[in-house]
N, C-alpha and C. Protein backbone atom coordinates (compact mmCIF):
# COMPACT_ATOMS: atom_id res chain seq x y z
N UNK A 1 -34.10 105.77 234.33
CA UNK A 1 -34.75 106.58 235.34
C UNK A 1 -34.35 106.14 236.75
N UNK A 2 -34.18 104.98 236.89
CA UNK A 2 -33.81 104.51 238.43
C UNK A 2 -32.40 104.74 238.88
N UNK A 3 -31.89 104.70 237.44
CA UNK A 3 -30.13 104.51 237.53
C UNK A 3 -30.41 106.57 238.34
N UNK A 4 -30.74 107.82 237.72
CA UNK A 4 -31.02 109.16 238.23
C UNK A 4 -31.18 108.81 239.78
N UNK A 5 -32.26 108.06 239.75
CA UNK A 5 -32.81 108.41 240.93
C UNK A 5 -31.43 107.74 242.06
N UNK A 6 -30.93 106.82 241.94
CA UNK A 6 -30.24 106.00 242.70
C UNK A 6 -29.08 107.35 243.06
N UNK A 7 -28.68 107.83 241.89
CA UNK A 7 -27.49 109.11 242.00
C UNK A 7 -28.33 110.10 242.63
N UNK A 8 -29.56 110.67 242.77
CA UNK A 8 -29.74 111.88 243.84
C UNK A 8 -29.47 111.57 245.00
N UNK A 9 -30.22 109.66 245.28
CA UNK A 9 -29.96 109.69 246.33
C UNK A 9 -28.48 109.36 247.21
N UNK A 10 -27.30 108.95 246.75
CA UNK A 10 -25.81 109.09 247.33
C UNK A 10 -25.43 110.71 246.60
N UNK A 11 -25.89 111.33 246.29
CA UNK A 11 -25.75 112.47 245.95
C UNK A 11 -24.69 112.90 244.66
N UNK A 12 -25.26 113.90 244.17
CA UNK A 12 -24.14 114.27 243.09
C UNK A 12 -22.43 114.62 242.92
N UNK A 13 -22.29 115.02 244.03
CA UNK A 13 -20.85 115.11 244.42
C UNK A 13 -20.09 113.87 244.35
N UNK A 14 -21.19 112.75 244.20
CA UNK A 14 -19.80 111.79 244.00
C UNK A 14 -19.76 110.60 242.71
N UNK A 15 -20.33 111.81 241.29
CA UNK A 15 -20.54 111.87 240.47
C UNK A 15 -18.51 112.20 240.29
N UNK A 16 -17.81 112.51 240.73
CA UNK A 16 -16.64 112.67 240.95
C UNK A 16 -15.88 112.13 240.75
N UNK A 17 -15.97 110.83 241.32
CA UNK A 17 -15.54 109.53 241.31
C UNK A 17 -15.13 109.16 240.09
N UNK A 18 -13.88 108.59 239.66
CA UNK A 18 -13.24 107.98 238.11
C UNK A 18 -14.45 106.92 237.85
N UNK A 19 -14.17 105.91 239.20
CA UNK A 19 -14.81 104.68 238.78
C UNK A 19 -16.86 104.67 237.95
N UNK A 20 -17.26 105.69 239.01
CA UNK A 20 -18.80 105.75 238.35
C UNK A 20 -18.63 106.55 237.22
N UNK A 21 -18.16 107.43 236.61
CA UNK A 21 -17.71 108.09 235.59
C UNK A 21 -17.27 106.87 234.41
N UNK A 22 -16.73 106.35 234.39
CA UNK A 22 -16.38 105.38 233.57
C UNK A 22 -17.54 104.32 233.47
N UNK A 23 -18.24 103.85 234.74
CA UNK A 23 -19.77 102.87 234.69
C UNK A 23 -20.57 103.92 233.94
N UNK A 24 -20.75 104.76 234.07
CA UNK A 24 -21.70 105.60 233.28
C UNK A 24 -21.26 105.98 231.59
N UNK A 25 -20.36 105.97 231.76
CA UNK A 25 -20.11 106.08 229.87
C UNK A 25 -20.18 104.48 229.09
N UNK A 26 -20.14 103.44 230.05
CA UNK A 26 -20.04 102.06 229.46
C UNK A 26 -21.58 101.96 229.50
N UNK A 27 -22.15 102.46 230.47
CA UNK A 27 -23.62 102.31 230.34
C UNK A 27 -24.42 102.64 229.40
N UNK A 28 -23.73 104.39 228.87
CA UNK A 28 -24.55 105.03 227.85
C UNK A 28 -23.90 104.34 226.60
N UNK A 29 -23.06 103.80 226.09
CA UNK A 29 -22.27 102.82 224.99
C UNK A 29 -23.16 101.67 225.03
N UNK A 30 -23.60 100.81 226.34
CA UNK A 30 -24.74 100.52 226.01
C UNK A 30 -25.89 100.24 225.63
N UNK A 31 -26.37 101.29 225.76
CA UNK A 31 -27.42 102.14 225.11
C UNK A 31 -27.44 102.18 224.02
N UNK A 32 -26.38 103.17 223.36
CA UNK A 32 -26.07 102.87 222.25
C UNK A 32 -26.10 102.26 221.07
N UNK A 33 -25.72 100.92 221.61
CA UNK A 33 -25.20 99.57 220.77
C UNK A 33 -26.89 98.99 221.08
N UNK A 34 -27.72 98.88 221.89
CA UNK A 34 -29.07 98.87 222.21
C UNK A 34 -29.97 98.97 220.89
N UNK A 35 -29.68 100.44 220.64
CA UNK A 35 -30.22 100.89 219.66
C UNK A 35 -29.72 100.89 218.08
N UNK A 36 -28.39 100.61 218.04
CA UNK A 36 -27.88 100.07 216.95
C UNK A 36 -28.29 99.13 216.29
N UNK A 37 -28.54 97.74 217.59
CA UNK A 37 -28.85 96.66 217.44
C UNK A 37 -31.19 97.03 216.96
N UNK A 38 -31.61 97.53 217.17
CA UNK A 38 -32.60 97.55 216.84
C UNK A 38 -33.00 98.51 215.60
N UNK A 39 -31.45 99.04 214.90
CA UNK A 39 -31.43 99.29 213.31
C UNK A 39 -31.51 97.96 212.80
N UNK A 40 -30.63 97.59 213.26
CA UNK A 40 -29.99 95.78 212.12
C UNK A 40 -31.35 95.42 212.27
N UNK A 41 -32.26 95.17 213.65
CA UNK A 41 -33.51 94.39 213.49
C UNK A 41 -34.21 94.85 212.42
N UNK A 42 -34.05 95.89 212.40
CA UNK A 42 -35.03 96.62 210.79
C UNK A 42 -35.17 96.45 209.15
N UNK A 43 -32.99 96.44 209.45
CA UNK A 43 -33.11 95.95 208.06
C UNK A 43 -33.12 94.50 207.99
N UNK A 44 -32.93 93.49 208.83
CA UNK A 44 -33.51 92.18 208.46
C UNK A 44 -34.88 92.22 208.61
N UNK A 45 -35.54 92.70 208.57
CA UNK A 45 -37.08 93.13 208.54
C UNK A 45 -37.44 93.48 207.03
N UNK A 46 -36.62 94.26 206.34
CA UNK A 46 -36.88 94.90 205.22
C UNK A 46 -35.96 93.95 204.03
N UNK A 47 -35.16 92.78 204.77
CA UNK A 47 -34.41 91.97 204.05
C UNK A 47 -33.02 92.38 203.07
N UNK A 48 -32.88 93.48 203.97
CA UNK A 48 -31.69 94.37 203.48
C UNK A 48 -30.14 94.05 204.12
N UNK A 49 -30.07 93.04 204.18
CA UNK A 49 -28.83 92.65 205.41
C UNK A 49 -27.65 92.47 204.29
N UNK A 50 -26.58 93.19 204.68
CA UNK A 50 -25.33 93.05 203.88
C UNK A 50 -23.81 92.81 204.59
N UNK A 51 -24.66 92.55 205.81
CA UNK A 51 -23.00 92.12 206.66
C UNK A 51 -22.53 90.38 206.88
N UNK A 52 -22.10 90.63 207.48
CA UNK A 52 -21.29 88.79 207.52
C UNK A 52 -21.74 87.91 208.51
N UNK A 53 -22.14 86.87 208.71
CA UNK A 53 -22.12 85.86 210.04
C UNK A 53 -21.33 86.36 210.87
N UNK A 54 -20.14 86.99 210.57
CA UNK A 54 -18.82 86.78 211.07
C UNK A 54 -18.71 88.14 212.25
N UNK A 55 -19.54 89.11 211.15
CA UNK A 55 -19.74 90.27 211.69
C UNK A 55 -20.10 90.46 213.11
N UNK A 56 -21.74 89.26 212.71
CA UNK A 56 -22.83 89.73 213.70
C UNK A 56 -22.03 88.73 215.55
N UNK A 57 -21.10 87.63 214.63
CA UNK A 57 -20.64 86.90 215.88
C UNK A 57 -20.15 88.04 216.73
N UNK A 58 -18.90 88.68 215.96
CA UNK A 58 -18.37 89.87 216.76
C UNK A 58 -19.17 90.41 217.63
N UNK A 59 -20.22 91.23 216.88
CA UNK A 59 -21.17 92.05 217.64
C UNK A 59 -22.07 91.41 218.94
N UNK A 60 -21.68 90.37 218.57
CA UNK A 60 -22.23 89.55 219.73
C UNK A 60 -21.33 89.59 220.99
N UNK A 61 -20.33 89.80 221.00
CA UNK A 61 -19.67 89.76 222.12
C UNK A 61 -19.58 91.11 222.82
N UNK A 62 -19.50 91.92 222.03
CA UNK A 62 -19.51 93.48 222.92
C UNK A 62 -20.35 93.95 223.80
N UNK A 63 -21.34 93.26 224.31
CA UNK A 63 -21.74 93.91 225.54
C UNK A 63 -21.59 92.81 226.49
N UNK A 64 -21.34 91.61 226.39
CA UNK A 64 -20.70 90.34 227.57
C UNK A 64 -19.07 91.39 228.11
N UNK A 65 -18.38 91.80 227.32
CA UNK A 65 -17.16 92.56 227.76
C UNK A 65 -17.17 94.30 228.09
N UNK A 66 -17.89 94.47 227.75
CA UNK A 66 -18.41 95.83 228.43
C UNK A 66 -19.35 95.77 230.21
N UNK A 67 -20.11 94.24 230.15
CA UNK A 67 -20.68 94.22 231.04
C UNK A 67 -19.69 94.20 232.38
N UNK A 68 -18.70 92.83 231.72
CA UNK A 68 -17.84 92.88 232.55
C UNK A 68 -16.90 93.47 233.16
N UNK A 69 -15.99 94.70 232.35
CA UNK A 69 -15.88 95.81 232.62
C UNK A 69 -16.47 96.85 233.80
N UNK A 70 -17.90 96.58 233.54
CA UNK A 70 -18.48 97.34 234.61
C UNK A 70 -19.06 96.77 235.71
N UNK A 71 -18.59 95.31 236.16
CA UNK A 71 -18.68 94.70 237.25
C UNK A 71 -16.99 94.70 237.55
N UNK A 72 -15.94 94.45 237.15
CA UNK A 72 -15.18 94.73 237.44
C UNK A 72 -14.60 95.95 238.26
N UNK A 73 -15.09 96.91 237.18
CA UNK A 73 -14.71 98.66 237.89
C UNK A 73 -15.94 98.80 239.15
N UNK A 74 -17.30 98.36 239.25
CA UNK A 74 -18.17 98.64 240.28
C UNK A 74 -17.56 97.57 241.61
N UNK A 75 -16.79 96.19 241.30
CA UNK A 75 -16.61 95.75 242.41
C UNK A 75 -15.29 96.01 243.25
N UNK A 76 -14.11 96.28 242.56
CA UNK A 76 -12.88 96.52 243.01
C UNK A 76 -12.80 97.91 242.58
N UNK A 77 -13.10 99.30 241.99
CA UNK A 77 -13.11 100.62 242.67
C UNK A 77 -11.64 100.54 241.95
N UNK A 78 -10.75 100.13 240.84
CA UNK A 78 -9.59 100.58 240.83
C UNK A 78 -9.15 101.92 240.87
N UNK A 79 -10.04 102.63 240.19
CA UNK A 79 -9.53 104.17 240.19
C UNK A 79 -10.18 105.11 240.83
């Protein structure tokens, strides 16, 4: 809701922009993986877990490199 509000106020036209276009799809992937991650909480809840240590390490890293991604593209503007 704040992330909306922050875009009415520099306005929609610059919704345009590559760089916020790209922060905003890493954001909603985010999200995403957010809610992914609070399936898995379920089935280790229900004791249904069938993936690997190895797995969950992985999954552990994808939003440290997505984050960074989007401090990268929000601080230097490449595109």
């Amino acid at each position: 809701l704040l992330g909306l509000f922050l875009i009415s106020i520099i306005g929609f036209e610059n919704l345009g922009a590559k760089w916020l276009q790209i922060k905003l799809i890493l954001v909603i992937l985010l999200t995403f993986y957010h809610f992914y991650l609070g399936e898995i909480l379920t089935r280790f809840k229900e004791d249904n877990n069938q993936k690997s240590s190895k797995f969950y390490r992985l999954l552990n890293e994808i939003p440290t490199i997505i984050l960074i991604l989007v401090i990268f593209i929000v601080v230097f503007k490449p595109i």
